[in-house]
Protein backbone atom coordinates (compact mmCIF):
# COMPACT_ATOMS: atom_id res chain seq x y z
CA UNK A 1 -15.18 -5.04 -82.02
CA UNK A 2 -17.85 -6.68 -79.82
CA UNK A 3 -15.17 -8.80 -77.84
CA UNK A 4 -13.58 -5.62 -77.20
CA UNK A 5 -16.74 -3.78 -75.92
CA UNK A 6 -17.50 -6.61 -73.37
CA UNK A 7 -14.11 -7.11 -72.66
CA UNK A 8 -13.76 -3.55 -71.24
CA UNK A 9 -17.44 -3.83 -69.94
CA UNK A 10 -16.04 -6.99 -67.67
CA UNK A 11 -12.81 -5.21 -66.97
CA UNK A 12 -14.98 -2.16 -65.80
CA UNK A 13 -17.43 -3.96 -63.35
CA UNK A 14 -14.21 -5.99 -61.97
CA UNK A 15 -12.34 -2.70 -60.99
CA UNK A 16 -15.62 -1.28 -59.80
CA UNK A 17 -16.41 -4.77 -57.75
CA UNK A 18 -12.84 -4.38 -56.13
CA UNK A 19 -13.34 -0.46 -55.13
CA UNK A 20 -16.43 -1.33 -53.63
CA UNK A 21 -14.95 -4.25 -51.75
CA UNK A 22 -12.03 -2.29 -50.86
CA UNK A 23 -12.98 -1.01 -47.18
CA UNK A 24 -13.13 -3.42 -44.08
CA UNK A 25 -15.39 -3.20 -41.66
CA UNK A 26 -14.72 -1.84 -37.99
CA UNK A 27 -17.08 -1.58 -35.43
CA UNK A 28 -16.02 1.49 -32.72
CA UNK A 29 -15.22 -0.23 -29.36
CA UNK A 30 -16.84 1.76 -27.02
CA UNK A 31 -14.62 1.07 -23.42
CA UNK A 32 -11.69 2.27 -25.14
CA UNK A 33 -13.34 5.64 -26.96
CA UNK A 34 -14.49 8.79 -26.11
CA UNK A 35 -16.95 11.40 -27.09
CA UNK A 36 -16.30 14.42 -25.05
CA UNK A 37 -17.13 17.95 -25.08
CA UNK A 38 -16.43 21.45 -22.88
CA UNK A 39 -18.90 24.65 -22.81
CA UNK A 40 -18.24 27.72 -21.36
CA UNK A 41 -20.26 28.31 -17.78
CA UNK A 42 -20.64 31.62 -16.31
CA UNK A 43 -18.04 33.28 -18.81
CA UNK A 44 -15.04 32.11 -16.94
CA UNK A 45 -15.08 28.60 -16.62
CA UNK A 46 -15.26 25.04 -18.73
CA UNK A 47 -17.73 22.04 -18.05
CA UNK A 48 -16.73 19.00 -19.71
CA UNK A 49 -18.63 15.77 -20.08
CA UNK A 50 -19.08 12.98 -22.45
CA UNK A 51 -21.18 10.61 -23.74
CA UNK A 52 -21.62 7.32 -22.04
CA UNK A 53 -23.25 5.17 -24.15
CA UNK A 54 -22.78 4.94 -28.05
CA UNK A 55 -22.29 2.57 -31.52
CA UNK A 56 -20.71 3.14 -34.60
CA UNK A 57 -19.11 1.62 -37.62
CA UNK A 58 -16.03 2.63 -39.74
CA UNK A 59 -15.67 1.03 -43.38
CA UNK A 60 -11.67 1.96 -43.16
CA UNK A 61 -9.76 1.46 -46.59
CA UNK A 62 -6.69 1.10 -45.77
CA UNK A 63 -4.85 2.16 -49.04
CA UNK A 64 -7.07 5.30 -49.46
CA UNK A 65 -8.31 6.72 -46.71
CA UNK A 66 -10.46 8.96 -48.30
CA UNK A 67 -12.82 5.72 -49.43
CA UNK A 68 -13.51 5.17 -45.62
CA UNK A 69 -16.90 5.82 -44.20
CA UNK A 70 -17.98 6.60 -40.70
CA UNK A 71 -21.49 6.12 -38.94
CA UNK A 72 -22.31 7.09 -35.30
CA UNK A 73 -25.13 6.67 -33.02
CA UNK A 74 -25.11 8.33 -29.72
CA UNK A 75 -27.78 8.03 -26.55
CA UNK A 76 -28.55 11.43 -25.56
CA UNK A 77 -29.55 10.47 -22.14
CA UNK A 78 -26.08 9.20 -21.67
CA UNK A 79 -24.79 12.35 -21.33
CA UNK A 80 -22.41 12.74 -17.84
CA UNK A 81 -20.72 15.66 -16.15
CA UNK A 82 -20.40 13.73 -12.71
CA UNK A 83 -23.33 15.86 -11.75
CA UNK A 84 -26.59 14.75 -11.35
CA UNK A 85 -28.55 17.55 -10.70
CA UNK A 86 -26.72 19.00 -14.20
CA UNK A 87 -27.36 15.77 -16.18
CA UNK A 88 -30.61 15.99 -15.21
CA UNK A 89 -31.15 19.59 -16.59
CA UNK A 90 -29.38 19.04 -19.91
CA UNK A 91 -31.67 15.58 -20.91
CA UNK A 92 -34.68 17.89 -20.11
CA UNK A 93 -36.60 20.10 -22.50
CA UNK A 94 -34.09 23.04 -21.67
CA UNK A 95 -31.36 21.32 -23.82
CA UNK A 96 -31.60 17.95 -25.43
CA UNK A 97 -35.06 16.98 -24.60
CA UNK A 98 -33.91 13.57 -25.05
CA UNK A 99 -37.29 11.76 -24.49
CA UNK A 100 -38.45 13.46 -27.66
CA UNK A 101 -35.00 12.94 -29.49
CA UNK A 102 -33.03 9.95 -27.66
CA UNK A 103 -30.48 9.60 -30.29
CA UNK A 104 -27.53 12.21 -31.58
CA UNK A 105 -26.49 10.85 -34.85
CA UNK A 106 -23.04 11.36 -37.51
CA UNK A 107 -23.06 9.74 -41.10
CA UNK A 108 -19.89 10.82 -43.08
CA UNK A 109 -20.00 11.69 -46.43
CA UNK A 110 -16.64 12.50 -47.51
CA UNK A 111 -12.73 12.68 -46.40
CA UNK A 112 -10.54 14.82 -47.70
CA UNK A 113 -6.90 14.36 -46.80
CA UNK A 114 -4.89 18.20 -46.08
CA UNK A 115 -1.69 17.43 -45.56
CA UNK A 116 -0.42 14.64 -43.65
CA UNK A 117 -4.05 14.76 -41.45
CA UNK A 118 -7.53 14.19 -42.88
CA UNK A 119 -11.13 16.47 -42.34
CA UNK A 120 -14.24 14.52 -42.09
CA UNK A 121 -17.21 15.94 -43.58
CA UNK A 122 -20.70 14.79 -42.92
CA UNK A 123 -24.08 15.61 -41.12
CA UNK A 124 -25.00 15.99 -37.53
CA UNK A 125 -28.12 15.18 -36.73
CA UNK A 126 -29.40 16.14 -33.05
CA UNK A 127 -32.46 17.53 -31.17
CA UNK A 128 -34.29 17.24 -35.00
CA UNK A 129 -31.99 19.46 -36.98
CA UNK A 130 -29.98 18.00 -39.24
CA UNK A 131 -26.60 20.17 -39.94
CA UNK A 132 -23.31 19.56 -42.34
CA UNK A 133 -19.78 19.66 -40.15
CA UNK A 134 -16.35 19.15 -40.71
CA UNK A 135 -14.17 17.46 -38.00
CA UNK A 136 -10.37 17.45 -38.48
CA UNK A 137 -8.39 14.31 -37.27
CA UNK A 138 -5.60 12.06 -37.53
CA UNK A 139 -4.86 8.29 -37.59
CA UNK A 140 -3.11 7.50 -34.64
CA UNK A 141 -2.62 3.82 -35.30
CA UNK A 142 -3.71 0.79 -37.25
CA UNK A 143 -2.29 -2.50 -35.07
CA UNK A 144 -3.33 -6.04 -34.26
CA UNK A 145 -4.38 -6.35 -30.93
CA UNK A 146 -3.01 -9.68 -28.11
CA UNK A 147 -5.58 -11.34 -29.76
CA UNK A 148 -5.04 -11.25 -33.56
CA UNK A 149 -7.79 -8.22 -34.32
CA UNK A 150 -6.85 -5.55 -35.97
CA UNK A 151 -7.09 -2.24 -34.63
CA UNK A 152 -7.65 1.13 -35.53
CA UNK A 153 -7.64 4.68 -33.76
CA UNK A 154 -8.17 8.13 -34.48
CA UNK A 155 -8.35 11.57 -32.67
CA UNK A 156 -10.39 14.38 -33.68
CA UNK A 157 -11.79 17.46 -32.43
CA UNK A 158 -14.26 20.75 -33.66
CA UNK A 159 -16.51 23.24 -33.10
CA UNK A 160 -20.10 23.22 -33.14
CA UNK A 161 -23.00 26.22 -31.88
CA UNK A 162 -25.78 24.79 -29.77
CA UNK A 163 -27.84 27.53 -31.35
CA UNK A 164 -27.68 26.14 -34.61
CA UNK A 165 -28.98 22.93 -33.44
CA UNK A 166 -32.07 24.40 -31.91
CA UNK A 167 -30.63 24.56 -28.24
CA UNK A 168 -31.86 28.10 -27.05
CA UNK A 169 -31.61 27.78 -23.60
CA UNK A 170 -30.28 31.76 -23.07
CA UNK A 171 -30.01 31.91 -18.85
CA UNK A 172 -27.80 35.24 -18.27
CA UNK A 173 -26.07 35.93 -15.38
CA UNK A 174 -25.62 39.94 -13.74
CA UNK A 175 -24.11 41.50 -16.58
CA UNK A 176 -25.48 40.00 -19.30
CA UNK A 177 -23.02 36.90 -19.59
CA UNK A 178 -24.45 33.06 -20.13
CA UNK A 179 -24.69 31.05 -18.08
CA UNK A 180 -23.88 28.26 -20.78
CA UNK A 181 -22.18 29.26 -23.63
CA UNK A 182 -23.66 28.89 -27.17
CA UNK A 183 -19.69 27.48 -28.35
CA UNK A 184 -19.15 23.43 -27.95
CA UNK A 185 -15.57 22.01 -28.39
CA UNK A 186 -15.70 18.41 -29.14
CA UNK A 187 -13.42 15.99 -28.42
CA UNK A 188 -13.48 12.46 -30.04
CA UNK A 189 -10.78 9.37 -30.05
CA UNK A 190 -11.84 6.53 -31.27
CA UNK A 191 -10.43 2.98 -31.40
CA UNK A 192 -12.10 0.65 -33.48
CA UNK A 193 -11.90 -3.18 -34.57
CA UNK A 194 -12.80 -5.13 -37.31
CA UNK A 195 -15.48 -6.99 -37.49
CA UNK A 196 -14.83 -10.92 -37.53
CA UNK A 197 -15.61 -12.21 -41.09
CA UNK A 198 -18.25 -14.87 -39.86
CA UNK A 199 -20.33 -11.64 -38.24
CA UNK A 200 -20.03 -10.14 -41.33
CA UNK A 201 -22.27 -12.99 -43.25
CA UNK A 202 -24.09 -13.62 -41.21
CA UNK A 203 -25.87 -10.26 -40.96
CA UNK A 204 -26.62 -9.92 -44.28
């Protein structure tokens, strides 16, 4: 009876050990991804822009999605719209006051696959309010790159309100439109690679 007791203890921890074990580590190349977005301006027009500078690492699992993890880091004064005057106005207190909060952050905390695409739940974190979001994507490839690294990329989009995040700025123009619109569409694809095993051990 004992012998059976630790020999389905041991057989527990081993399946547990090789779940845990089962994602690889990919680090989010940032020349070859993009964090975008578009706003309304004036009612009947889009600005778009992106984020210039950002990290991030995916623990992918190949043979189950849903085990993979995601976690984001994004410089707030990065942001560009090829306007200066316009960058200058959204890092200051009127939007993203990004002296006081420099980074926009995303840490997953489930997938959930619909279909034959997946939705990404998790929190938002940005100008100190810290909000749950869903972003629905796909898995546009897994590959190994020229150089024997494998490869991963995704696409994504969704929706967010500035307003929820504690961005009030509320200019109107004549007629009582915005002048920025309180909607966000984001738009994210990401290509990743794995982290070389010798990196790995040597950060921990």
């Amino acid at each position: 009876m004992i012998q059976q007791i630790l020999f389905s203890a041991v057989s527990i921890g081993l399946l547990s050990f090789g779940s845990a074990y089962a994602a690889e580590r990919y680090d989010i190349d940032q020349a070859h991804s993009y964090i975008g977005f578009s706003v309304r301006h004036m009612v009947i027009s889009n600005v778009r822009g992106n984020f210039t500078d950002f990290s991030g690492m995916i623990m992918f699992d190949e043979n189950d999605m849903t085990e993979s993890s995601v976690n984001v880091r994004i410089n707030a004064a990065s942001i560009n719209t090829d306007n200066e005057k316009r960058d200058n106005h959204l890092r200051s207190a009127a939007f993203f006051e990004v002296e006081k909060y420099p980074e926009i952050t995303f840490e997953s905390s489930s997938i959930e696959k619909k279909d034959s695409d997946y939705i990404m739940h998790g929190f938002l974190t940005m100008h100190s309010v810290k909000k749950e979001i869903a972003i629905p994507f796909e898995m546009v490839g897994h590959i190994i790159d020229p150089r024997g690294n494998k490869r991963i990329g995704f696409e994504g989009s969704t929706e967010l309100n500035r307003r929820d995040y504690g961005i009030a700025y509320d200019a109107v123009i004549e007629g009582g439109g915005l002048v920025a619109g309180n909607n966000i569409k984001i738009d994210l694809q990401v290509e990743a690679v794995k982290k070389p095993t010798e990196e790995v051990d040597s950060s921990r």
